[in-house]
C-alpha atoms as a PDB file:
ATOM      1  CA  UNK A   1      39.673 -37.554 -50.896  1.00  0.00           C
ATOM      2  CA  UNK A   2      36.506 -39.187 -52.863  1.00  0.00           C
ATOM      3  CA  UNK A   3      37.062 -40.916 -55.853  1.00  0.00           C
ATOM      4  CA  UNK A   4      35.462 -38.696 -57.714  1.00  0.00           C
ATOM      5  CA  UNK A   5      37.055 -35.667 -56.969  1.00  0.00           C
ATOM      6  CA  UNK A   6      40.337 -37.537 -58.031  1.00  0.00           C
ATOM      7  CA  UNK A   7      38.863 -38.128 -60.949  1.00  0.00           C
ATOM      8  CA  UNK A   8      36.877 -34.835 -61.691  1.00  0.00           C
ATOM      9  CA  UNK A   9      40.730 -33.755 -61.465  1.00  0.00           C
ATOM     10  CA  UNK A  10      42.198 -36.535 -63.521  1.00  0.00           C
ATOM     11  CA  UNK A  11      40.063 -35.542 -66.243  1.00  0.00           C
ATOM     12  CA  UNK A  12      40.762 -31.782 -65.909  1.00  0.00           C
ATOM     13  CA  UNK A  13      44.322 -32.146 -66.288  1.00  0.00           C
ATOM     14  CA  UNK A  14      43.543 -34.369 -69.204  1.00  0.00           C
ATOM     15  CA  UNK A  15      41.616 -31.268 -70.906  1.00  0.00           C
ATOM     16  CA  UNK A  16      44.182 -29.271 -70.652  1.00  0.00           C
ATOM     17  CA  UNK A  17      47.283 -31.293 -71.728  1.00  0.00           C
ATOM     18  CA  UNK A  18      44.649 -32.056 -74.849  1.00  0.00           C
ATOM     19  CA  UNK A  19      43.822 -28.531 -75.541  1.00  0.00           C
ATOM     20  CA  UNK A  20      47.629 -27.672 -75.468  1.00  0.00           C
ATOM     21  CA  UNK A  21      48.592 -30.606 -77.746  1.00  0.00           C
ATOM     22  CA  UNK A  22      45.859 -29.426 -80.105  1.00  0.00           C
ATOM     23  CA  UNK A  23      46.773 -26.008 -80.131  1.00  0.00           C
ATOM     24  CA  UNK A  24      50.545 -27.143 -80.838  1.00  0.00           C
ATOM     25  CA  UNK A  25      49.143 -28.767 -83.732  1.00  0.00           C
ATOM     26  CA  UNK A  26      47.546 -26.014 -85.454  1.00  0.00           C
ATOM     27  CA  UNK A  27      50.721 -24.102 -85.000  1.00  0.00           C
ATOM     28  CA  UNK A  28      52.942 -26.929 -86.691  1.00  0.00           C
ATOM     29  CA  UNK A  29      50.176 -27.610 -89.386  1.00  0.00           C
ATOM     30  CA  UNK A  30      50.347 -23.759 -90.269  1.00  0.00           C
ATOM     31  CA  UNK A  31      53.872 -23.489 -90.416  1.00  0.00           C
ATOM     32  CA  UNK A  32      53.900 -26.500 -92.832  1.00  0.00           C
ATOM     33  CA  UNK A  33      51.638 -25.188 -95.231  1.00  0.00           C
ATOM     34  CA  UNK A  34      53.662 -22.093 -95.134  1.00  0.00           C
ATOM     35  CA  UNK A  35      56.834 -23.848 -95.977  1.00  0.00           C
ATOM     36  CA  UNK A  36      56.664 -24.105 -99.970  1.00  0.00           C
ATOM     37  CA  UNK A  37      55.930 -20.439 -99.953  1.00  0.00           C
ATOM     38  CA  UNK A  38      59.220 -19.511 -98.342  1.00  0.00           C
ATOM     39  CA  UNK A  39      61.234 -21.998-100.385  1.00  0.00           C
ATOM     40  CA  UNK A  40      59.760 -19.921-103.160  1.00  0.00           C
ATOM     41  CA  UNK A  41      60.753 -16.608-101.413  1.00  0.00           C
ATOM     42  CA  UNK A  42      64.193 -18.102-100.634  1.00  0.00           C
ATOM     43  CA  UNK A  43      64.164 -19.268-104.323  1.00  0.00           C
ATOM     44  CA  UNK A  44      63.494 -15.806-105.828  1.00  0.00           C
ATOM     45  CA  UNK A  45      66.146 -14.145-103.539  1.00  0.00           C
ATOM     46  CA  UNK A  46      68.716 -16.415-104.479  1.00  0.00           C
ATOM     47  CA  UNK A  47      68.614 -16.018-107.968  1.00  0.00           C
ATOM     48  CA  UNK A  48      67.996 -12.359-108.006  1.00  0.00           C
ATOM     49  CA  UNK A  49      71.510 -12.396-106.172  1.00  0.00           C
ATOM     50  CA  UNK A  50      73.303 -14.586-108.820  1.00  0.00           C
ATOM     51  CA  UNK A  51      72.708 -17.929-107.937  1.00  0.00           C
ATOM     52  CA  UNK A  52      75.768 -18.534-106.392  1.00  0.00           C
ATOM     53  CA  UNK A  53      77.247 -19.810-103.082  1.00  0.00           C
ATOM     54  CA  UNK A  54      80.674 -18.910-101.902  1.00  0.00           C
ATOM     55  CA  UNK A  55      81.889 -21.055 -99.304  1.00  0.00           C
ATOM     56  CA  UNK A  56      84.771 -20.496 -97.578  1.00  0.00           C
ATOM     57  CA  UNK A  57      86.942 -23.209 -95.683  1.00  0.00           C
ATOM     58  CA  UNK A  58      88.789 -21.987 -92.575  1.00  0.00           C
ATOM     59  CA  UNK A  59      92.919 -22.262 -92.951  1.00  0.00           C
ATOM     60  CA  UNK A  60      92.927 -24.738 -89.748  1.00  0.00           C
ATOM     61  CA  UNK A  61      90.869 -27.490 -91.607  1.00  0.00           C
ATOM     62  CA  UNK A  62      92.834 -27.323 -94.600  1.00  0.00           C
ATOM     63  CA  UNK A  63      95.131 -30.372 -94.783  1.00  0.00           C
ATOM     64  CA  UNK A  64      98.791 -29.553 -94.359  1.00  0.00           C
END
């Protein structure tokens, strides 16, 4: 093989791995700028419910 056909295919490879790294970015950046908006959704629905949490602990991690 030439040198520059190991190259040619070097850099190939390299566009790709780019372009997917990029495109994993855009995802990441839109789901951040979507976060505050579902806190707020998640916000809304909790207090419409009452506010409240029940937790329960399970009877085998009660001390005995």
């Amino acid at each position: 093989m030439s040198i520059l056909y190991i190259i040619a295919v070097l850099l190939v490879i390299a566009a790709v791995i780019s372009l997917v790294l990029s495109l994993l970015g855009i995802v990441v950046t839109g789901a951040l700028k979507l976060l505050p908006g579902v806190f707020i959704v998640l916000a809304i629905i909790f207090f419409a419910r009452g506010g409240r949490i029940d937790v329960h602990v399970p009877d085998k991690w009660k001390k005995r």
